[in-house]
Protein backbone atom coordinates (compact mmCIF):
# COMPACT_ATOMS: atom_id res chain seq x y z
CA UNK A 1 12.98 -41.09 -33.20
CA UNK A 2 9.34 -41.94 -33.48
CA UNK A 3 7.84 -40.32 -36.36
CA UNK A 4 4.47 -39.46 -34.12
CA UNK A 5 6.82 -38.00 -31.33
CA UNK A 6 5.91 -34.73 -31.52
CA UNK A 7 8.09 -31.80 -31.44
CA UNK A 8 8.18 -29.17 -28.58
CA UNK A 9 7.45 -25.59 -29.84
CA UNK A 10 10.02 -23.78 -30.26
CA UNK A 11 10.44 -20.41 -27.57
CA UNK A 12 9.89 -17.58 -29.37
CA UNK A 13 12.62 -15.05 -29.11
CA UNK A 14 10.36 -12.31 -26.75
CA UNK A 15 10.29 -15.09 -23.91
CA UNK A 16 13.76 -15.90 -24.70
CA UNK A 17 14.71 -12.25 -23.55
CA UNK A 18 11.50 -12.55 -20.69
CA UNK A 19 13.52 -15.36 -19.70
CA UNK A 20 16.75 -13.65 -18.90
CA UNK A 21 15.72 -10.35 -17.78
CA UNK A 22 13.47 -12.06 -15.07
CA UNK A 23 16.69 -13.98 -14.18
CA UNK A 24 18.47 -11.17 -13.89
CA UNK A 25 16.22 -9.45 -11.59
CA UNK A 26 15.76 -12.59 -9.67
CA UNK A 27 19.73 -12.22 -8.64
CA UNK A 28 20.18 -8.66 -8.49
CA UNK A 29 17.06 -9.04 -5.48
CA UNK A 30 18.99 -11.82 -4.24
CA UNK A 31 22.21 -10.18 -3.99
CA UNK A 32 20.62 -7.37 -2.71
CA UNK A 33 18.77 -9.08 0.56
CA UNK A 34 22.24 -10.35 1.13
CA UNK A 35 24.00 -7.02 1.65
CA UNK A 36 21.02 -6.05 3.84
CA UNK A 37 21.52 -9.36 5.60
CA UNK A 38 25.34 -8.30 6.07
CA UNK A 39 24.26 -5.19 7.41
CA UNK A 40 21.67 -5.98 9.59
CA UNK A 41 22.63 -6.46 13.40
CA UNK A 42 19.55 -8.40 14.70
CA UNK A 43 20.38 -12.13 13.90
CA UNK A 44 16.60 -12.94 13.95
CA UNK A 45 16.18 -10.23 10.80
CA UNK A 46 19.17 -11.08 9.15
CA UNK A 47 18.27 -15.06 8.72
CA UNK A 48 14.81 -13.53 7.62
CA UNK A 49 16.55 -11.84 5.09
CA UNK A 50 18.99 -14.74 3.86
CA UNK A 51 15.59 -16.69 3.51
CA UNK A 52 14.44 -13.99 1.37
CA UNK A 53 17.88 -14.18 -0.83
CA UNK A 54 17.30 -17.78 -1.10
CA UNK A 55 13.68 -17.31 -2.62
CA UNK A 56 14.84 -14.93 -4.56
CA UNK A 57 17.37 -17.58 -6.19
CA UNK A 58 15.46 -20.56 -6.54
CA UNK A 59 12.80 -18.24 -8.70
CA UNK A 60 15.98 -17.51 -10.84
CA UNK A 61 16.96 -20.88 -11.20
CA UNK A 62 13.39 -21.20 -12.77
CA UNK A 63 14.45 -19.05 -15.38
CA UNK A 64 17.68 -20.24 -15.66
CA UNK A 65 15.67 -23.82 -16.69
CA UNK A 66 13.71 -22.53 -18.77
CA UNK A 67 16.49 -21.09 -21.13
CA UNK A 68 18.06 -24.52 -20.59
CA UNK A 69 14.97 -26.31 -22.02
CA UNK A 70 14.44 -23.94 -25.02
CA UNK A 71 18.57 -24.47 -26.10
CA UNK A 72 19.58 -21.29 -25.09
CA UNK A 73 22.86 -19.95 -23.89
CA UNK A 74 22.88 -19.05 -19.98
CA UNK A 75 24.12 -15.76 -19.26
CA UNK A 76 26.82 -14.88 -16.31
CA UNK A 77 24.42 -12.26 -14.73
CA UNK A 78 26.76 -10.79 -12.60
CA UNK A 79 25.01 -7.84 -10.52
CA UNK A 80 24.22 -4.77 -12.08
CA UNK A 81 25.53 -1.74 -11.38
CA UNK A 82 22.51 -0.19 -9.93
CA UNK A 83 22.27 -3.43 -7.42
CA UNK A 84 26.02 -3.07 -6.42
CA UNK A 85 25.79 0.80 -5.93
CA UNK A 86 22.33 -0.46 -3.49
CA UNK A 87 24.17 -3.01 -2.10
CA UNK A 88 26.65 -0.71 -0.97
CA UNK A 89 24.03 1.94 0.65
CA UNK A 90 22.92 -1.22 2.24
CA UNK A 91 25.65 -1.70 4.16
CA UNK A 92 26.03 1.27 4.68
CA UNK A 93 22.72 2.59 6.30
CA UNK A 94 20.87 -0.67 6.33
CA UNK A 95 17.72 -2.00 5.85
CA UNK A 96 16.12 1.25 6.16
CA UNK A 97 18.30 2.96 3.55
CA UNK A 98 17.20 0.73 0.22
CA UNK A 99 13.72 0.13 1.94
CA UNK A 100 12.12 2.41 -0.73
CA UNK A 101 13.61 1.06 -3.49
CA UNK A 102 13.27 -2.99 -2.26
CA UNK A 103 10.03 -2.73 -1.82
CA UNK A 104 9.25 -1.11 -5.20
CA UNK A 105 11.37 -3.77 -6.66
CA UNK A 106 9.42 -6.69 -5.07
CA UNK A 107 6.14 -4.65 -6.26
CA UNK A 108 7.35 -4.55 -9.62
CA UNK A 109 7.84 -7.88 -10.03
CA UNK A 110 4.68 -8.62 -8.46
CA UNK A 111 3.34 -6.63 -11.29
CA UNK A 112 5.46 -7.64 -14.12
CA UNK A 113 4.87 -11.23 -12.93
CA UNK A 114 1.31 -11.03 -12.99
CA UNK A 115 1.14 -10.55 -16.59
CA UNK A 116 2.93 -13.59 -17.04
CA UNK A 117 1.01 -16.90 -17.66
CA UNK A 118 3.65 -19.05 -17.08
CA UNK A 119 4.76 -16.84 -13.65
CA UNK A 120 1.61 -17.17 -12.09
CA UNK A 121 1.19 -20.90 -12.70
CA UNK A 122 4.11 -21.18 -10.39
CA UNK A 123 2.90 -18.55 -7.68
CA UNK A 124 5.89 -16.27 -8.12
CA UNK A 125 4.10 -13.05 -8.58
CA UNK A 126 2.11 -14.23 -4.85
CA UNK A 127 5.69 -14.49 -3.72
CA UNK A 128 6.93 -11.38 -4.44
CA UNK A 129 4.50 -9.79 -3.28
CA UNK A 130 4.83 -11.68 -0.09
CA UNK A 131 8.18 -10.41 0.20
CA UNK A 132 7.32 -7.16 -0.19
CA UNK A 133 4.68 -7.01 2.87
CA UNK A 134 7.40 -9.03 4.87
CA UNK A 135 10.42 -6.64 3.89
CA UNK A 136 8.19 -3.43 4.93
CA UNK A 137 7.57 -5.24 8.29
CA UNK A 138 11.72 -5.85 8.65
CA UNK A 139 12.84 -2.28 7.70
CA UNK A 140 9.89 -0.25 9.81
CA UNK A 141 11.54 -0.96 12.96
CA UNK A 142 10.62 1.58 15.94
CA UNK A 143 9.94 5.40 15.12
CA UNK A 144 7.13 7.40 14.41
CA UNK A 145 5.63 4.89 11.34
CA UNK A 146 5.39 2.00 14.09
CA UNK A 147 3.85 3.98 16.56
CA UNK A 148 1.18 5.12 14.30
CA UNK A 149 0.15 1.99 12.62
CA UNK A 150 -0.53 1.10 16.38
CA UNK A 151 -2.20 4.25 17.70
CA UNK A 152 -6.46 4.94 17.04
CA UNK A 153 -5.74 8.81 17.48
CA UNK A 154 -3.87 8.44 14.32
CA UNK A 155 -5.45 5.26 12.90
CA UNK A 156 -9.09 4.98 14.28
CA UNK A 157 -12.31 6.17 13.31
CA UNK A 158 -12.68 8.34 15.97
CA UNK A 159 -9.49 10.04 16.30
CA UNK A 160 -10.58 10.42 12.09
CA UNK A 161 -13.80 11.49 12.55
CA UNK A 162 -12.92 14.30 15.11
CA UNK A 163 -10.03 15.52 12.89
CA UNK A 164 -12.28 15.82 9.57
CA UNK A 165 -15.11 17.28 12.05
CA UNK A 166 -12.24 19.88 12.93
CA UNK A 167 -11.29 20.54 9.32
CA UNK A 168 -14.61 20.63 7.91
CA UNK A 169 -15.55 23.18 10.31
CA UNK A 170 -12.46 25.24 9.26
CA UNK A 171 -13.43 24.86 5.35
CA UNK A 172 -16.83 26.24 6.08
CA UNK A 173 -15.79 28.98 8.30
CA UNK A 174 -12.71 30.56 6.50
CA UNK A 175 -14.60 29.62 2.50
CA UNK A 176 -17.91 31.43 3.58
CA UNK A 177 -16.41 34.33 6.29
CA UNK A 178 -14.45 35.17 3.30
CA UNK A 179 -17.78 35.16 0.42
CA UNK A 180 -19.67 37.22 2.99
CA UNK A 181 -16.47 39.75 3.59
CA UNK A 182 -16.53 40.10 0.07
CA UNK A 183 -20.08 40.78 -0.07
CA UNK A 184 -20.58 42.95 2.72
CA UNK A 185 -17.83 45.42 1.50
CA UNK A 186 -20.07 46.07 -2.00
CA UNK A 187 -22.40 47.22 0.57
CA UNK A 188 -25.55 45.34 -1.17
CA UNK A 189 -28.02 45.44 1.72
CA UNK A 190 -28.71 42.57 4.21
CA UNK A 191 -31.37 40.96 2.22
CA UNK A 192 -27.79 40.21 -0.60
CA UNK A 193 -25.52 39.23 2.16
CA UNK A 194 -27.97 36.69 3.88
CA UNK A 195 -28.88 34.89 0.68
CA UNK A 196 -24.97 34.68 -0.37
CA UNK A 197 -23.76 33.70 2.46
CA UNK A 198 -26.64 31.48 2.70
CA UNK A 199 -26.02 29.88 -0.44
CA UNK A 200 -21.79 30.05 -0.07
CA UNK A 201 -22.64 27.65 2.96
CA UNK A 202 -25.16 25.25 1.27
CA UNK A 203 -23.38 24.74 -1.82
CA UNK A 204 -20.16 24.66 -0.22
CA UNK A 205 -21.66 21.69 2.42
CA UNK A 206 -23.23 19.60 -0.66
CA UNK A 207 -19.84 19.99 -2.81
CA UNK A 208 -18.17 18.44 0.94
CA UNK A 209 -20.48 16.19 1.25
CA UNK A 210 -20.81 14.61 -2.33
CA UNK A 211 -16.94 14.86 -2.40
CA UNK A 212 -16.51 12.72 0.71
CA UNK A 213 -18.83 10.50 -0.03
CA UNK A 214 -17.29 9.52 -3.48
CA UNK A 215 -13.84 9.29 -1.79
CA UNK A 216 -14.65 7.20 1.20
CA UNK A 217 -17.06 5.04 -0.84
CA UNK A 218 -14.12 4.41 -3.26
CA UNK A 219 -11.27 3.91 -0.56
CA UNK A 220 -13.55 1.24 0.70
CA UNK A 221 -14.02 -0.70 -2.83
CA UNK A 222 -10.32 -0.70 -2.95
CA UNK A 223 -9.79 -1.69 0.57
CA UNK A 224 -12.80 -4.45 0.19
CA UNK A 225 -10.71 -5.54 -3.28
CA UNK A 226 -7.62 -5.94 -1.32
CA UNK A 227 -9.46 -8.07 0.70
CA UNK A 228 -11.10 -10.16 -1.65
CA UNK A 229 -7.77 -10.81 -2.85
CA UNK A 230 -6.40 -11.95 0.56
CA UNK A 231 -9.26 -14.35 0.89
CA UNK A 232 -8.57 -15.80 -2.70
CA UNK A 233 -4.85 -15.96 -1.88
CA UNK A 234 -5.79 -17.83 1.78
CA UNK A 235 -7.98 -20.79 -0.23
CA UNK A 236 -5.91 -21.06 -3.00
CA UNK A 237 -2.09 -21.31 -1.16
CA UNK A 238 -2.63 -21.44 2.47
CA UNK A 239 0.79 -22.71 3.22
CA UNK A 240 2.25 -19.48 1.36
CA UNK A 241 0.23 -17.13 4.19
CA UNK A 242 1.20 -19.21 7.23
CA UNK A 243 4.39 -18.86 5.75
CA UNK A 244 4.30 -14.75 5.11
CA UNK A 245 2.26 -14.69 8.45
CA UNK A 246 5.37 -16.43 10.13
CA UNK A 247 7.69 -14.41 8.88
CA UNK A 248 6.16 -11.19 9.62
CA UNK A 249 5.77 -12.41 13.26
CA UNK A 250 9.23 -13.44 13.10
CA UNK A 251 10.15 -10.00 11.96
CA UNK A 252 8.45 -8.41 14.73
CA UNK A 253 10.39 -10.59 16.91
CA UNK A 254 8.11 -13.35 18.08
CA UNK A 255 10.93 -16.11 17.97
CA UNK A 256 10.99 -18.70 14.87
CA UNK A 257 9.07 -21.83 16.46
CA UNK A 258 6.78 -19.14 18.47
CA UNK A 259 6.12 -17.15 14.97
CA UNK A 260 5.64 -20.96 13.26
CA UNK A 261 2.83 -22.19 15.82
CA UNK A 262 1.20 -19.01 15.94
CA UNK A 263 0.85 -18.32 12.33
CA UNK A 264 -0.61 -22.34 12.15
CA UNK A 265 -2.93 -21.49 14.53
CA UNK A 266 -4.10 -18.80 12.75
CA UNK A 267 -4.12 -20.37 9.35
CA UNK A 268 -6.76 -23.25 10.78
CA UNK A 269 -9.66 -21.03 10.86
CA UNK A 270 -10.56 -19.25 7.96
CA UNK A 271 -12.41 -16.54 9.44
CA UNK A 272 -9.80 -15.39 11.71
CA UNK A 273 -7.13 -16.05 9.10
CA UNK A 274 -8.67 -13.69 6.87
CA UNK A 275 -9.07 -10.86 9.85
CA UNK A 276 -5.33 -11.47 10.78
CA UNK A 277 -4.19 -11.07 7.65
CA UNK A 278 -5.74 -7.93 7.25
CA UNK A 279 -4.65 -6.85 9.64
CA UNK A 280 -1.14 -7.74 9.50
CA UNK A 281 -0.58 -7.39 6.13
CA UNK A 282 -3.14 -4.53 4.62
CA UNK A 283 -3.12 -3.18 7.94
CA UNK A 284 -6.82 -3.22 7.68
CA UNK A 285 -9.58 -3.44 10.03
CA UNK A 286 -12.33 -5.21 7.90
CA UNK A 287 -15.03 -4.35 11.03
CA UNK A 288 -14.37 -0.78 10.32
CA UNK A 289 -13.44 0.82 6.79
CA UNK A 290 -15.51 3.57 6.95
CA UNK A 291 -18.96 4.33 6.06
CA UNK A 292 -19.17 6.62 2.79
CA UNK A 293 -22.86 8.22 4.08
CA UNK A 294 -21.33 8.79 7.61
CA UNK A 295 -18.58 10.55 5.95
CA UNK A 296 -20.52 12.55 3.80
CA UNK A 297 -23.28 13.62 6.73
CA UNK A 298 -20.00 14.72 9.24
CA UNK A 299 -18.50 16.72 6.11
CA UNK A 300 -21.90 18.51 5.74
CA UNK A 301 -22.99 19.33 9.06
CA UNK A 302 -19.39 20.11 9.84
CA UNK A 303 -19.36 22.42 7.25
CA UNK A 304 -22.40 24.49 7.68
CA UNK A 305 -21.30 24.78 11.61
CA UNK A 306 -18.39 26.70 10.54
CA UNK A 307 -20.11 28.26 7.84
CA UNK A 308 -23.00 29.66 9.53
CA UNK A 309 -20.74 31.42 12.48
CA UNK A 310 -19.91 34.79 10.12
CA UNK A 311 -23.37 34.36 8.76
CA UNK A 312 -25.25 34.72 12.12
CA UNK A 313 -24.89 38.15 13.23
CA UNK A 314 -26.67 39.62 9.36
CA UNK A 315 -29.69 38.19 11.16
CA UNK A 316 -29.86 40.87 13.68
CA UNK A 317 -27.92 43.28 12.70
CA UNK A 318 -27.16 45.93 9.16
CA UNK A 319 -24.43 47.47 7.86
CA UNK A 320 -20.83 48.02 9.45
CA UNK A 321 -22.34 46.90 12.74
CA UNK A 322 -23.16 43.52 11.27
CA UNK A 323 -19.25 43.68 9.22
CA UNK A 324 -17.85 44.16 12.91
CA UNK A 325 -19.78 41.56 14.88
CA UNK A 326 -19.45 39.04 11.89
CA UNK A 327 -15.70 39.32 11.88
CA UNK A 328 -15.05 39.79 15.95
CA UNK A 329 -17.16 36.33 16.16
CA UNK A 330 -15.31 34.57 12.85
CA UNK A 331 -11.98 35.81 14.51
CA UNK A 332 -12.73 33.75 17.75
CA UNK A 333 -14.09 31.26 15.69
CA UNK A 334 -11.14 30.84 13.30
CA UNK A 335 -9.04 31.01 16.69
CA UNK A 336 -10.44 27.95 17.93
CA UNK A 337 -10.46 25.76 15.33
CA UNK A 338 -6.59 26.98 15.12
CA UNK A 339 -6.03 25.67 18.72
CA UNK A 340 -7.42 22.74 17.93
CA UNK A 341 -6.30 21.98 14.64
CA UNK A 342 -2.68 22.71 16.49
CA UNK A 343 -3.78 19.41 18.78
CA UNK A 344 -3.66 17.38 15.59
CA UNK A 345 -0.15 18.60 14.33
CA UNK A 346 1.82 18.81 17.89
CA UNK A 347 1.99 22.79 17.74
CA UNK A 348 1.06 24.97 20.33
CA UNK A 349 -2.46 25.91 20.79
CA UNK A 350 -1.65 29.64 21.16
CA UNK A 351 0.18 29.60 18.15
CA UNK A 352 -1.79 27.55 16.34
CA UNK A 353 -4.97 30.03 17.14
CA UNK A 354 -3.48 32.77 16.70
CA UNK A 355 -2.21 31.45 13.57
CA UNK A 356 -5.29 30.58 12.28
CA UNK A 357 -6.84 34.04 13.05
CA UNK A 358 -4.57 36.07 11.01
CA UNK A 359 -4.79 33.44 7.84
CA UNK A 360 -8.80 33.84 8.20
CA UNK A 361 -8.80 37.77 9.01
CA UNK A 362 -5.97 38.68 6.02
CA UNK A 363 -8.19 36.17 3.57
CA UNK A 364 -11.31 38.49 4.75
CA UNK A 365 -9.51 41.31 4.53
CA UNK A 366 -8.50 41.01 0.57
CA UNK A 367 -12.26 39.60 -0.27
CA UNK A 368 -13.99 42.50 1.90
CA UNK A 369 -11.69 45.33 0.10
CA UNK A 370 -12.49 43.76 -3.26
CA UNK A 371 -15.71 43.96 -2.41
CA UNK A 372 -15.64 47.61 -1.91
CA UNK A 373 -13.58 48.56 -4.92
CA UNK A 374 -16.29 46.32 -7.31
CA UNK A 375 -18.98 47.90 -5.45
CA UNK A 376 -17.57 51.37 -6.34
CA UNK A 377 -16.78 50.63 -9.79
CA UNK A 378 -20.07 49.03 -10.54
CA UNK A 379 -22.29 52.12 -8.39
């Protein structure tokens, strides 16, 4: 041996252990896409599957290498038990059955691989987390998660906008019919019962609005992250996407040489890559993630719509005959936003009004007769 031949370092005995428990991992996910292979009727989704099985062993064979390089002994790995008791709930039930768990898996090791130098110099934690996106497309078949990825009622802006608009309206209604009950029954005067409820509605509006605003704003920095990362991922491995963009096609059903041209297609113009992929994968629209100050305006106005109804008739009108038009116009208020709320979650519009009515008037009820009893104590 050359005396200037140097020496490779030695594997410490933390990667050593690294080493096997990704390999491990690696074929417990591989066994695992097999038995959901097995079960799986569709032949199209199955093959998918085996392909996934396959990655899923060539990543352990990378491991497996690597404790052949460093001298170490290669361990049998034979499934564990938590694989074989998924495996068999795979069979059982399917794809649909172990969905939960799969796709945690492949998101752990997405995570666990991204702290790994050596893991992401080889792409694997991009790959797992390509098989994670691709598995959720295979096991979501048909049902009521399909139909609303699909659907703008559920999805859109609008169909968003009109249901916060809706709930908004209720918040400000039920919060500040309530305050004013509550008021009223101390008996203060009007002068006390138009500057609470004023002030119930405005603060209530601004703590909406400010609370909207800081959500939307935030679910759009994560949502423009995301896509950051999707373009980074499109110019650094562009074969990887048209490969995940295949095989999400594929999984929808488009067949294989239909799925491969398409996704090729796609994958030759950037711009349109990076909207498809967003689409498809984040299930994103990047033209429209929501505008925090358009959020916050329609929580604030929608607020101080509801709010003012119960407040309105202490403009005109004093004592118990302002308590009895205030809560015959909140009860037909709270009775409409019921019917429509009822729109949103398939229940009856009857039922949801009248619903609605007795939750607002019983809430009233409890404020207005505390109201009276501090108002006693306290005269």
């Amino acid at each position: 041996m050359k005396a200037n031949q140097e020496k490779k370092p030695e594997t410490s005995k933390a990667d050593l252990r690294r080493f096997r428990r990704n390999r491990a991992e690696e074929l417990d996910a591989a066994f695992l896409y097999e038995a959901v292979a097995d079960s799986e009727r569709d032949a199209e989704k199955a093959s998918i599957f085996r392909e996934l099985a396959e990655t899923e062993r060539a990543h352990a064979e990378i491991w497996r290498k690597k404790l052949e390089d460093a001298g170490a002994p290669i361990p049998r790995n034979a499934p564990s038990l938590k694989a074989r008791l998924l495996a068999r709930l795979a069979r059982r039930g399917g794809a649909r059955a172990v969905a939960p768990i799969l796709r945690a898996v492949e998101s752990g090791a997405d995570a666990a691989y991204a702290g790994q130098a050596d893991a992401r110099a080889l792409g694997l934690d991009r790959q797992e987390k390509s098989h994670a996106k691709v598995f959720a497309t295979l096991s979501a078949s048909g049902g009521k998660a399909s139909i609303a990825s699909v659907e703008s009622w559920h999805r859109g802006s609008r169909g968003g906008s009109l249901r916060a608009a809706v709930f908004g309206a209720n918040d400000g209604l039920v919060s500040n019919f309530s305050l004013i009950m509550g008021v009223a029954g101390a008996a203060p005067g009007q002068g006390v019962i138009l500057l609470a409820g004023t002030a119930g509605m405005l603060a209530g509006a601004f703590s909406m609005a400010a609370g909207e605003y800081v959500s939307v704003r935030s679910q759009r920095e994560l949502f423009e992250h995301e896509i950051r990362k999707e373009r980074d991922e499109l110019e650094s491995s562009p074969d990887e996407e048209r490969k995940e963009l295949e095989l999400i096609y594929r999984a929808k059903g488009i067949p294989r040489e239909q799925a491969a041209q398409l996704a090729a297609s796609i994958i030759e113009n950037p711009d349109s890559a990076l909207d498809t992929l967003a689409r498809e994968e984040l299930g994103l629209d990047p033209s429209d993630l929501g505008s925090p100050w358009v959020a916050a305006s329609s929580s604030f106005f929608a607020f101080v719509a509801g709010a003012v109804i119960p407040l309105l008739p202490f403009f005109f009108l004093q004592g118990l005959h302002g308590v009895a038009a205030s809560a015959a116009l909140s009860a037909l208020a709270l009775f409409t936003v019921g019917a429509l709320i009822a729109v949103f979650t398939g229940k009856g519009a009857l039922y949801g009004g009248v619903r609605m009515a007795l939750i607002g008037g019983d809430v009233a009820l409890v404020t207005h007769t505390l109201g009276r009893l501090i108002g006693v104590s306290l005269g």
